[in-house]
C-alpha atoms as a PDB file:
ATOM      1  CA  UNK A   1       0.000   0.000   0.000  1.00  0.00           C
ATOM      2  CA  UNK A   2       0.938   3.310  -1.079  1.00  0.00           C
ATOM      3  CA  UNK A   3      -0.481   6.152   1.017  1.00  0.00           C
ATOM      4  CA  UNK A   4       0.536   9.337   0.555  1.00  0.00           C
ATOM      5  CA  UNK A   5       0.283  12.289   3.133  1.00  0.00           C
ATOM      6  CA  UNK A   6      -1.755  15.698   2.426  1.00  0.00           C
ATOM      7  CA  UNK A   7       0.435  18.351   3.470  1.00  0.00           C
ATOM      8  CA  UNK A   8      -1.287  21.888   3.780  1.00  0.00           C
ATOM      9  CA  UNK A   9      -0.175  24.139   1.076  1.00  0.00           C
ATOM     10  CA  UNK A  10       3.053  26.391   1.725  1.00  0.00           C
ATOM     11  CA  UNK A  11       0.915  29.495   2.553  1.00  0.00           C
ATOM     12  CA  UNK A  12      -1.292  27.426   4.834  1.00  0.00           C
ATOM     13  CA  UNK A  13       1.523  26.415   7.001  1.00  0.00           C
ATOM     14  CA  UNK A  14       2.782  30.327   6.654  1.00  0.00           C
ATOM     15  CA  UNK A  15      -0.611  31.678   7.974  1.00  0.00           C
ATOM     16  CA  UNK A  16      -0.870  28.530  10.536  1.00  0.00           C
ATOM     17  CA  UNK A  17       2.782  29.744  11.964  1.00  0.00           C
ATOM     18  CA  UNK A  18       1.782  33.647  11.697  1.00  0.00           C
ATOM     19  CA  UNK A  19      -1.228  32.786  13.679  1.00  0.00           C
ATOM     20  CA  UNK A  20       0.696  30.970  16.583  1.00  0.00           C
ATOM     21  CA  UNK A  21       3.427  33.930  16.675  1.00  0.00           C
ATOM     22  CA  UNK A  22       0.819  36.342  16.997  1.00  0.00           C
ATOM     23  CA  UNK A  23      -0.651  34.739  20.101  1.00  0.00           C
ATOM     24  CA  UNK A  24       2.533  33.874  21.683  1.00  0.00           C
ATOM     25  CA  UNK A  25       3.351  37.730  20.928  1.00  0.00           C
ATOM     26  CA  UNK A  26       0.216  38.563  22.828  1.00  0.00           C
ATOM     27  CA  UNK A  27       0.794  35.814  25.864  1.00  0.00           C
ATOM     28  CA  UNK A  28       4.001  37.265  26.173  1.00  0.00           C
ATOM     29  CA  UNK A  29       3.252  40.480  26.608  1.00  0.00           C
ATOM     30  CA  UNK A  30       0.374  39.875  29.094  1.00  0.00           C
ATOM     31  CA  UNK A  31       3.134  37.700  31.243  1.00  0.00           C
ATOM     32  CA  UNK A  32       5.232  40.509  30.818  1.00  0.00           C
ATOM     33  CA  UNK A  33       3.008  43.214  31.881  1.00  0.00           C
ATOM     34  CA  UNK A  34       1.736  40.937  34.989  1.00  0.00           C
ATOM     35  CA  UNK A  35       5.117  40.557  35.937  1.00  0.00           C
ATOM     36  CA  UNK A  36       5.856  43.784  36.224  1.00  0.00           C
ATOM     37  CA  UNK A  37       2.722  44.403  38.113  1.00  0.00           C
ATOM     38  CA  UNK A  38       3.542  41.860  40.441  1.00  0.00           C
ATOM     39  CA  UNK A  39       7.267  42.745  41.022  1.00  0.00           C
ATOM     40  CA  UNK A  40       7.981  39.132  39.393  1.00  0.00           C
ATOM     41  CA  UNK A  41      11.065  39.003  37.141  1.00  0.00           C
ATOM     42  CA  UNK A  42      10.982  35.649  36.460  1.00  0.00           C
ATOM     43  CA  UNK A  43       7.597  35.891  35.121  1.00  0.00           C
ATOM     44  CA  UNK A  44       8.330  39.366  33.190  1.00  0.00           C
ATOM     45  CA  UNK A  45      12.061  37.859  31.265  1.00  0.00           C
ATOM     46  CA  UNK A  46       9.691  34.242  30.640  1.00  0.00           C
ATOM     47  CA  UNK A  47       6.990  36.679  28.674  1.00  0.00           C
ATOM     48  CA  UNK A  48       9.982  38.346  26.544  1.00  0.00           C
ATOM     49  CA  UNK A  49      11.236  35.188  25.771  1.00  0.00           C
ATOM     50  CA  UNK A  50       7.778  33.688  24.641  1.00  0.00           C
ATOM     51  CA  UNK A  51       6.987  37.396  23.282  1.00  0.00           C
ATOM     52  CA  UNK A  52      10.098  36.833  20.893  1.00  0.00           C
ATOM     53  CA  UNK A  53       9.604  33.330  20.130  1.00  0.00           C
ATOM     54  CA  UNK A  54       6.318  34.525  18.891  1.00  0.00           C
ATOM     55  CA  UNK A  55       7.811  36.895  16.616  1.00  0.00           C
ATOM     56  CA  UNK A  56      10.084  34.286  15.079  1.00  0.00           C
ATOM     57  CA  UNK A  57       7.122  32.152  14.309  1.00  0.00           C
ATOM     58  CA  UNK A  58       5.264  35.149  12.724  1.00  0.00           C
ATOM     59  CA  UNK A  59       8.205  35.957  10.548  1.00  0.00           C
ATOM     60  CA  UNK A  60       8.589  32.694   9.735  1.00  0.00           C
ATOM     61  CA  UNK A  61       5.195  32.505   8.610  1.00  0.00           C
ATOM     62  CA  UNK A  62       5.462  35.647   6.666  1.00  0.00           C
ATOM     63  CA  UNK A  63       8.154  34.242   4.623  1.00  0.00           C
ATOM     64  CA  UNK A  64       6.602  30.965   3.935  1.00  0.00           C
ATOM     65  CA  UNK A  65       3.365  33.188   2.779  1.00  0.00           C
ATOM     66  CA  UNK A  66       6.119  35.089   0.183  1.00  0.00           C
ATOM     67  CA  UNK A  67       7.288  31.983  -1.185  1.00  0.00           C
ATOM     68  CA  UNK A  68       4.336  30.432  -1.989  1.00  0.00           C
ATOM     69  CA  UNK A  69       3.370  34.093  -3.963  1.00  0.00           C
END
């Protein structure tokens, strides 16, 4: 048997991986805000690094999107 696997078109995955880096943008910034609320570093540098991670994954999505143009 044969099967083959139905991958989701280039600009699928770029809009599925712009979609996650915009929420882990937006998670990020809400753990950073709280944290500084709070007086809680750790929380405030673990929302910058999830805030940039999710700016990666949007970029990386918006290139994806240009290739498949």
């Amino acid at each position: 048997m044969n099967k083959t696997i139905d991958r989701p078109k280039t600009e699928d995955r770029g809009a599925t991986d712009k979609a996650k880096g915009h929420l882990k943008e937006a998670i990020g910034t809400l753990k950073q805000k709280v944290g500084d609320v709070l007086g809680d570093e750790r929380l405030r540098e673990q929302g910058k690094v999830q805030h940039a991670e999710g700016r990666a994954d949007r970029m990386r999505g918006e290139v994806k999107e240009g290739l498949a143009n």
